[in-house]
Structures are given as C-alpha cells and as structure tokens.
Protein backbone atom coordinates (compact mmCIF):
# COMPACT_ATOMS: atom_id res chain seq x y z
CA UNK A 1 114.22 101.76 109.25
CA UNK A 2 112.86 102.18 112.88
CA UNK A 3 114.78 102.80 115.77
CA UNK A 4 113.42 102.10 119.11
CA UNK A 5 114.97 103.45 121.98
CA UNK A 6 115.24 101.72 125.34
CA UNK A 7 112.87 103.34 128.11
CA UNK A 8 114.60 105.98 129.78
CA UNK A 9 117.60 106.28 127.25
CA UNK A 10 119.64 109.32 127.71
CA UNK A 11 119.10 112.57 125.14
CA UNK A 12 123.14 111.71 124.46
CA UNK A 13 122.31 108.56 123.26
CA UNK A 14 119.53 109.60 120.97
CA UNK A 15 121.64 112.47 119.39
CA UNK A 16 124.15 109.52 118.71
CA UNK A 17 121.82 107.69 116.77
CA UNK A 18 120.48 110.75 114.68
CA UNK A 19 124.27 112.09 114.32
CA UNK A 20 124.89 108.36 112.66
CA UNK A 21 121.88 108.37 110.67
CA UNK A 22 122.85 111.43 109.60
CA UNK A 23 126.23 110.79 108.65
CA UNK A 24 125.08 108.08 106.13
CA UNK A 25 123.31 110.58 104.46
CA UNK A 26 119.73 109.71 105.98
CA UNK A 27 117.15 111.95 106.67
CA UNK A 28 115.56 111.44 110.39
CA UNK A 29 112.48 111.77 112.32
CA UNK A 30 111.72 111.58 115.99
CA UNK A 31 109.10 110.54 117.33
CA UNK A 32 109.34 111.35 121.78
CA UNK A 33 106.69 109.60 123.96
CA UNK A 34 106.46 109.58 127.30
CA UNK A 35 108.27 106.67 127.88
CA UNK A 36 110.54 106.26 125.25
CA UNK A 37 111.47 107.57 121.84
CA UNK A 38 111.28 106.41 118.41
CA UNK A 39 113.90 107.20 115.48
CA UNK A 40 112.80 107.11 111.85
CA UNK A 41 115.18 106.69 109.92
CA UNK A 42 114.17 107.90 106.32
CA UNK A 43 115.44 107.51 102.79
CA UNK A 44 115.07 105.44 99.55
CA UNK A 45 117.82 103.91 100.19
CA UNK A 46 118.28 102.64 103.98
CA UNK A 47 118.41 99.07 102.87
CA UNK A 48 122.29 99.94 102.53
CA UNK A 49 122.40 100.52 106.88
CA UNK A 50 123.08 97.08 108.53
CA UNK A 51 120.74 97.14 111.25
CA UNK A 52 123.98 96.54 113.14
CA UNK A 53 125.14 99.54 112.78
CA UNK A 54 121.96 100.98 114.89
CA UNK A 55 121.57 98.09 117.34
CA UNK A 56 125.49 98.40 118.58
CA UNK A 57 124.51 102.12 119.67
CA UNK A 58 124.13 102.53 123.62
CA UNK A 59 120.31 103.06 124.51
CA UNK A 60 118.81 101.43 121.36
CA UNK A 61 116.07 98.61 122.59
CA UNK A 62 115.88 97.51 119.03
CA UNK A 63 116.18 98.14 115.18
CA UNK A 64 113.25 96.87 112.56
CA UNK A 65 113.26 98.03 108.51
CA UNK A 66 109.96 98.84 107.50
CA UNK A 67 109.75 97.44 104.28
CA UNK A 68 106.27 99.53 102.59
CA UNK A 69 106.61 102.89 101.11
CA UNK A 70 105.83 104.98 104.04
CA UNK A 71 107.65 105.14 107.25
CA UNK A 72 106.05 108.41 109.04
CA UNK A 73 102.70 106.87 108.85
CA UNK A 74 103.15 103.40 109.59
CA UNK A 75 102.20 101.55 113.24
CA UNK A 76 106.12 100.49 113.53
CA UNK A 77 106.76 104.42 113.37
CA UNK A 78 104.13 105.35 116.01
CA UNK A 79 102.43 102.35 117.53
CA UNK A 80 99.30 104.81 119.38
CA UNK A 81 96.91 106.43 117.54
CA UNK A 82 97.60 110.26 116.67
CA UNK A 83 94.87 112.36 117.86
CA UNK A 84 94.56 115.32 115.30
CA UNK A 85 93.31 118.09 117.51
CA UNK A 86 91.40 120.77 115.69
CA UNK A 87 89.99 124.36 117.99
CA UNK A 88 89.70 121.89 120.94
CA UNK A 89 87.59 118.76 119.27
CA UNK A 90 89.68 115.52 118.91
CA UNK A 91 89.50 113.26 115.62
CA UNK A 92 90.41 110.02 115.96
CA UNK A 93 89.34 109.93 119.77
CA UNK A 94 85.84 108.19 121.14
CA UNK A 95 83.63 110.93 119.09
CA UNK A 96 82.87 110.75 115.58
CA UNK A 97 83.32 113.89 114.36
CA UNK A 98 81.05 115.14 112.00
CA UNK A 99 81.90 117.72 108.97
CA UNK A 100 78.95 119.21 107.23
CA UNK A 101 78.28 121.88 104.73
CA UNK A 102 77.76 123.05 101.46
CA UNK A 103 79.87 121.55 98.54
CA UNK A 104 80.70 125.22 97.17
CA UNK A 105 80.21 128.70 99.00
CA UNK A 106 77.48 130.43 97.14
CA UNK A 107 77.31 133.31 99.19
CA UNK A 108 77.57 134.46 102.91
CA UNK A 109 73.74 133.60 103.36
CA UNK A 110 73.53 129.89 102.33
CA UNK A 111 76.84 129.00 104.20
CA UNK A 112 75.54 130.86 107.84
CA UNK A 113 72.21 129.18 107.38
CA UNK A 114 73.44 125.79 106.83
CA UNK A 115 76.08 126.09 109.34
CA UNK A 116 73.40 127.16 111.69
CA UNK A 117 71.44 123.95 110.50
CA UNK A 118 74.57 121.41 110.71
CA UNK A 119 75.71 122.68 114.21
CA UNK A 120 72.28 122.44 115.35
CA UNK A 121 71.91 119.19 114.31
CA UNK A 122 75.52 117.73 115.67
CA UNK A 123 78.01 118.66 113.29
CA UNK A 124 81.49 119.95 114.99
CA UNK A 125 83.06 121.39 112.06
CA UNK A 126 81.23 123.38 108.51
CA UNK A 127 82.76 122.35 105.14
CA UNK A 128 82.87 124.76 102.29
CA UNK A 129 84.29 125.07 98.91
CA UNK A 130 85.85 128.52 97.92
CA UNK A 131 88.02 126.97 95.34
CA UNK A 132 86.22 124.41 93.13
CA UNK A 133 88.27 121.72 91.23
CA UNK A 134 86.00 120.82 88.19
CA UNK A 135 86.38 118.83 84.89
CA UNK A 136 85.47 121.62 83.04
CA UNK A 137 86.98 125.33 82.58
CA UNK A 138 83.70 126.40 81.84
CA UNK A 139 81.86 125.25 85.21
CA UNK A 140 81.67 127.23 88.59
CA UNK A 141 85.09 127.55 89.87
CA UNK A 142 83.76 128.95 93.56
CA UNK A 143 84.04 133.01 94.66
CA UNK A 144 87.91 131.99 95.83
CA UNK A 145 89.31 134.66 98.31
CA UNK A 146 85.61 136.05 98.85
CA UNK A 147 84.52 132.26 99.41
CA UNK A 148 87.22 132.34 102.08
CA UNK A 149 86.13 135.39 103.61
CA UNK A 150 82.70 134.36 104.13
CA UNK A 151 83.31 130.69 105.65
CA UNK A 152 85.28 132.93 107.94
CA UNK A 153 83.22 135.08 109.09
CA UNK A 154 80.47 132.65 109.76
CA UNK A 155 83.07 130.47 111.68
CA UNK A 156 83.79 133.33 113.82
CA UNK A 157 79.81 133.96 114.29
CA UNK A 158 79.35 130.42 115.12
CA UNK A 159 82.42 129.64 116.58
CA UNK A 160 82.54 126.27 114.07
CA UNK A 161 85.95 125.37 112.84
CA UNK A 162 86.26 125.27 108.94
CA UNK A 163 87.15 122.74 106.27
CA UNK A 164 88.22 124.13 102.96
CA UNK A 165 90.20 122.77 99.76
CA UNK A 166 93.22 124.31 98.55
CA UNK A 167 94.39 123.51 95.07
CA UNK A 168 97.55 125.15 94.70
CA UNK A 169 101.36 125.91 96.31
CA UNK A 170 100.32 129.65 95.89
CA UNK A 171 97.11 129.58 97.65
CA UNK A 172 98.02 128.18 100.75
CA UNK A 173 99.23 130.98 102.85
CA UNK A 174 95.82 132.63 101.86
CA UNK A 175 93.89 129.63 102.89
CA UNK A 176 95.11 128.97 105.90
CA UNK A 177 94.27 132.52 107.22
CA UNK A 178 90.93 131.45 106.89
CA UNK A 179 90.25 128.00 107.87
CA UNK A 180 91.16 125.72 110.78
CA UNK A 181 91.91 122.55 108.47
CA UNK A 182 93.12 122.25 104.92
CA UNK A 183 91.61 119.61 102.61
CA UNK A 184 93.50 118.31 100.07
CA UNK A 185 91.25 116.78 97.12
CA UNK A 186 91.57 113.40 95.40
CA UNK A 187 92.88 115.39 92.14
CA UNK A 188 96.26 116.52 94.19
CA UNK A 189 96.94 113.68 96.64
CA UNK A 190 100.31 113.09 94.89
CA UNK A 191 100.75 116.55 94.48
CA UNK A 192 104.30 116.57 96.37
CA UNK A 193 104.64 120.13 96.43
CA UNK A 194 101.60 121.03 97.73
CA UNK A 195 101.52 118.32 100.41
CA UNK A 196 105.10 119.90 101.41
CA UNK A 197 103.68 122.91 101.75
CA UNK A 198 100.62 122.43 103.57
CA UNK A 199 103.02 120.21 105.83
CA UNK A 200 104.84 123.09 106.72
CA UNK A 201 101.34 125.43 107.51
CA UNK A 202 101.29 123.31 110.81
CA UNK A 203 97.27 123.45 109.98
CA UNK A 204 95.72 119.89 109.95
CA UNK A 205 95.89 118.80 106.72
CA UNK A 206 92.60 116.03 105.63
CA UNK A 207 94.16 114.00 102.81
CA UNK A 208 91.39 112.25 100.75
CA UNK A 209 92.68 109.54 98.68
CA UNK A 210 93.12 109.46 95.03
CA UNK A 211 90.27 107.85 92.38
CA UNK A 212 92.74 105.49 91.55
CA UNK A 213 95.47 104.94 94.47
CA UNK A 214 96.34 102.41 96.33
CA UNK A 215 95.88 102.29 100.16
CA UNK A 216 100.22 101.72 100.02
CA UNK A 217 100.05 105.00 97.76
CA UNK A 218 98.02 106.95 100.20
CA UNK A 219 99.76 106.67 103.42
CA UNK A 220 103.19 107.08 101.64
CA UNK A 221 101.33 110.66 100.12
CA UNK A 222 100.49 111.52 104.00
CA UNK A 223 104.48 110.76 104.57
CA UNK A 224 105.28 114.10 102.83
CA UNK A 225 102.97 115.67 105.21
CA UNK A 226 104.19 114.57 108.60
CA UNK A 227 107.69 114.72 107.69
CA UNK A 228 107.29 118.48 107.30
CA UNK A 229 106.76 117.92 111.24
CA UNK A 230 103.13 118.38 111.03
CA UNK A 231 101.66 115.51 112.61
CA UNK A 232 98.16 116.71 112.20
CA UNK A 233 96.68 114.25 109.25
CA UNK A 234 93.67 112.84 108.67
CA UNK A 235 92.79 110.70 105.77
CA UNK A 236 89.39 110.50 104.07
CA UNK A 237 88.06 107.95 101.96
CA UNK A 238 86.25 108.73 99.33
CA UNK A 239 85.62 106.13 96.98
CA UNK A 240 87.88 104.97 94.10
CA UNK A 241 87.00 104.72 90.29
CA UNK A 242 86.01 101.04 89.36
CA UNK A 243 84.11 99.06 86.62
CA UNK A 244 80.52 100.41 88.74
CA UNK A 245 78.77 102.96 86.95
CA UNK A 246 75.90 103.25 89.53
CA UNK A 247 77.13 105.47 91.72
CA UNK A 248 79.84 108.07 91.29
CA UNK A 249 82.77 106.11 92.64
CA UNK A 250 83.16 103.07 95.07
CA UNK A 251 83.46 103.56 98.77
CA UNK A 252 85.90 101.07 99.63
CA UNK A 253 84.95 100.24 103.17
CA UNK A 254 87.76 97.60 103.58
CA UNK A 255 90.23 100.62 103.58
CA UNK A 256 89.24 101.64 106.92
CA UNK A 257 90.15 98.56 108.70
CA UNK A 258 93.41 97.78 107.01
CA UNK A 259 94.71 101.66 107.86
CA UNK A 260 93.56 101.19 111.47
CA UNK A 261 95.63 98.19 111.02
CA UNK A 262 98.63 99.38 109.35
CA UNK A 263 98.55 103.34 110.18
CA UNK A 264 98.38 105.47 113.47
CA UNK A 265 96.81 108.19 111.62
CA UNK A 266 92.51 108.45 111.95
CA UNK A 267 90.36 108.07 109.16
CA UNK A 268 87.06 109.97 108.14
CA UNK A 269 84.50 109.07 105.43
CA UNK A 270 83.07 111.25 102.39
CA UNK A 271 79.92 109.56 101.88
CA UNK A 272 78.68 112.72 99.55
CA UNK A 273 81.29 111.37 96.43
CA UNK A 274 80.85 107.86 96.16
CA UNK A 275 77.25 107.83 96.76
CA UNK A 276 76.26 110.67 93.79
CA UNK A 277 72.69 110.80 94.85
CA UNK A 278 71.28 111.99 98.06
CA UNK A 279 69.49 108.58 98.72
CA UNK A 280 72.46 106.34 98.79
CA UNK A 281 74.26 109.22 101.63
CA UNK A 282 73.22 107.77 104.50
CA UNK A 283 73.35 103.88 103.96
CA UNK A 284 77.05 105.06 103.02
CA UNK A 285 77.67 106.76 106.05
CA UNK A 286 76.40 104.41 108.33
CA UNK A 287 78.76 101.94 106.42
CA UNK A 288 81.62 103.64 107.42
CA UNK A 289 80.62 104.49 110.92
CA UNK A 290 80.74 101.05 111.31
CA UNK A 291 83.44 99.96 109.48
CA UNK A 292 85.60 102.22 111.54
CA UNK A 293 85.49 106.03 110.86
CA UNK A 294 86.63 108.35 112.94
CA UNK A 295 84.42 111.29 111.25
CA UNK A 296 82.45 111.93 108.22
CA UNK A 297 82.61 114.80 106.00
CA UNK A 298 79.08 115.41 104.00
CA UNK A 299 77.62 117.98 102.01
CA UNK A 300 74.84 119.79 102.71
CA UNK A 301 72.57 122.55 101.42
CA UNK A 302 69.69 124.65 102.16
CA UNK A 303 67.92 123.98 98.86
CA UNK A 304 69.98 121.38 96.62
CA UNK A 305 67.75 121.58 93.66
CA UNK A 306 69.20 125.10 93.06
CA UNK A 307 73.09 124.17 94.13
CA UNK A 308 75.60 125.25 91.54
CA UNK A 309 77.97 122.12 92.78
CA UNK A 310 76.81 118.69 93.50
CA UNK A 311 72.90 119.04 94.40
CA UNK A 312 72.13 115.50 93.47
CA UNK A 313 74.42 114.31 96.17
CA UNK A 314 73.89 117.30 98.97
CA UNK A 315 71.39 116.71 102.12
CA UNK A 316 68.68 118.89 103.02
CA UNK A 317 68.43 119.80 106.39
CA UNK A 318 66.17 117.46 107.29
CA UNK A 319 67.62 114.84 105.60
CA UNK A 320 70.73 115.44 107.56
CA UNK A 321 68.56 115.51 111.05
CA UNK A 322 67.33 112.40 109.98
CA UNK A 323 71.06 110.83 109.09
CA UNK A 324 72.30 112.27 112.71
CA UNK A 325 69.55 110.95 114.98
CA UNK A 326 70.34 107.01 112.85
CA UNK A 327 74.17 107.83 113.42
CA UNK A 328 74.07 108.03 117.23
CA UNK A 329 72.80 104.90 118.47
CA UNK A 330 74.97 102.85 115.55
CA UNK A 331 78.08 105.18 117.07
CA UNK A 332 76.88 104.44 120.83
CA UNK A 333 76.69 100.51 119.49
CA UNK A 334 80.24 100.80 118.50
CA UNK A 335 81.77 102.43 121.78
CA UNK A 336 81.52 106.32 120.52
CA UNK A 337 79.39 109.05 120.50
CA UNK A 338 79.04 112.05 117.74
C-alpha cells in the first residue's frame, strides 16, 4: 500500500501515519522528496488495512494498494527515476554508462592493460571477476581475495570504479573493501540473504536477473535490496534460458521498456551472456542501447583465445573501439551520450 502525502504535510503528520502502520504490524518505508513524501507501507499481508484507515489521517493526499509483488521498486512507490550514483558518474541519467573488462582476473597485468584499453576507449567503470560462479567444481574458480586486490589496485592507478561479483553472505564485507559496486549474478538473484546483506553494505548493488525469472520476480528480488535502505540498484539484463540453442541465452529486449514502465530503478545490458560469441556482442548491444539501457556491462580481454573464462564471448580491444565509436551516434540518436 502507498501513502502519498499532501505537499507540505507536517513531519507530525507523517510520524502519525508510520506510528499506525506500525501498530498493525506493518513494516514501513519512506520515501522524502522535495515536495512531498511517500509512505510504503510493506507486508504480505496489507490487504487486511482499509485504505480508510490511511486516508482519514491529517496530511495524507491519497492512499493506492499496489497490487504486484514489489512495492520498493515500483513507479507508485517512487514516480522519478533513481539515479544510482557511483565515484561521481550517474547511471540512469543522459549517459550510457559503459562497464568493460575481463570476465575473470587473471592476474594484475591483463586487468591494468585492459582497463587502460576500456577507459581509453570510453568505458567509465572496469568489470572483473575475482570469484567465478561455474557449473563445474573442477573449472577456474578466479584468484578470490588476490583477484580483489588487484582490481583494486588498478582502480586506484586509474582512478576507474570497479564491478565485481560476490557469491556469498560471508564474502561481502571483503568485497566491498575493494570495489565501488557489487554484482550480484543470475545464479543468486533470489538469494534473500545475500541481497539483505549487500542491502545493508550501502554499496550499489547491480542485480542481473535470473535464467529463468520473471520481470514480476526480479523487481520484487531488488525489493530486499532497497528496503535495507540502500537505494542504489541497478538491474541488468542478461538474457533468460529459452527453447534457442544458438546463442547462450535470450536477451529479452522487451524487458527494458516494461521496467522503465513499471520501475524507477535504471537498467543496464550484458550483451557478453546472451550473445556467447564475440560476433553477435555488438548487434546485442546496440539492441539494448536502443531499446532503452541505461549502461552496458561487456567483457573484454587482451587476448581472448587464451582467456580461462568466456573467450568466445570477450572483445578484443579493437573490437571494443569499434563497438564504442557505432554506440555513440545510436546513443546521440536517442538523446544520450556515452
């Protein structure tokens, strides 16, 4: 259930609202703007509250029930667009910002020379893996704490934000010591207990979407984030599993225009994962610039053939020179600028 304060409504009056909210056993989240504030009023169970009960209260403007899964993230709860602000670049504003970088640190070497290579070429912010989800126990599993060491000590040298993954509850703390944003990977977006953590880090938090969840699914995931109070999230499609077997997954496209529809939060592209293969990257890309995104996030390496994660799908440099001088005039086309 939303709550919309009348313009100018007194702090007394909000506290009523909360302390009623409350009172019925509700959880509640504010959000203040500069002209008026919003209650959300959060719990499975709010159909219970007569809208009545809210509307009666002195300062309310008017009372709505939300009736999808997530409240936090909705339009209803936050009708602007959130700018996440990362080390002074804005996603979600008029630039695409672009995330580039190697799918896995390999060591301190490859990830300064292709986050000399991707900075050069436009990127704001280097991507790394130092903890490597794979399907098998046997694969590469990253260098870890030493992975996180390096991506920040070339941040430092470059002054480049960093994007890393972190898998568990445990390794959290640790991450975010290191990088600027915290990914969290398709394998744990319903991971509740690490989304409350990471929530709680205050770091921006990317939330890529699950092979096989629902848009409804996704934003109600990025609930548990923002009601930690960190209001920081970005979600990143991509691709789901389908029927297709010629590529890796699908990039659903139409899920960028029904969250800018239905969401406040900004939305950023993984063309690397759907695509599988270097060739399809850019045509992928360029689909979701278009479609929408407020950033893309692709891999990248200095020599792919030799990668120990994902070569088939990584850029060479001058493959990714190539994809950022096509990306700015399709971005200037659509009112933004990388």
């Amino acid at each position: 259930m939303i709550v919309e304060m009348r313009r100018g409504a007194e702090q007394a009056e909000i506290d009523q609202v909360v302390a009623t909210a409350r009172e019925m056993g509700f959880d509640v989240q504010l959000n203040v703007g500069t002209e008026k504030t919003v209650v959300a009023i959060l719990g499975s169970d709010t159909g219970r509250a007569p809208t009545d009960t809210f509307a009666l209260l002195p300062g309310v403007q008017s009372v709505q029930r939300i009736m999808k899964p997530y409240k936090l993230a909705s339009r209803e709860f936050r009708p602007k667009n959130t700018i996440a602000k990362i080390a002074g670049i804005d996603i979600g504003g008029s630039q695409v910002v672009v995330m580039a970088g190697p799918c896995a640190v390999e060591s301190e070497e490859q990830v300064f020379q292709t986050a000399e290579a991707v900075k050069k070429a436009g990127a704001r912010i280097l991507r790394g893996g130092a903890f490597k989800p794979r399907t098998s126990p046997f694969a590469f599993q990253g260098l870890q704490e030493e992975g996180l060491k390096i991506l920040s000590r070339v941040s430092n040298a470059l002054d480049m934000p960093v994007i890393t993954e972190v898998m568990d509850t445990h390794e959290v703390e640790l991450v975010a010591r290191h990088a600027q944003i915290l990914q969290v990977g398709a394998r744990n977006m319903q991971n509740y207990s690490l989304l409350r953590e990471v929530g709680k880090t205050g770091r921006p938090v990317v939330l890529k979407r699950g092979f096989s969840c629902t848009i409804n699914e996704w934003l109600t995931a990025a609930d548990y984030v923002l009601a930690e109070g960190n209001e920081n999230v970005i979600l990143c499609e991509r691709g789901i599993r389908t029927f297709e077997d010629s590529t890796r997954f699908s990039l659903d496209i139409s899920s960028l225009p029904v969250v800018h529809k239905f969401s406040h939060l900004p939305i950023i592209v993984d063309p690397s994962h759907p695509a599988g293969h270097f060739e399809y990257v850019p045509a992928l890309a360029k689909a979701g610039l278009a479609a929408g995104a407020d950033g893309l996030l692709v891999e990248v390496h200095p020599n792919p053939a030799h990668a120990l994660v994902d070569g088939l799908q990584s850029l060479t440099f001058e493959n990714f020179n190539k994809l950022m001088a096509e990306l700015a005039p399709l971005a200037q086309a659509m009112g933004r600028y990388l």
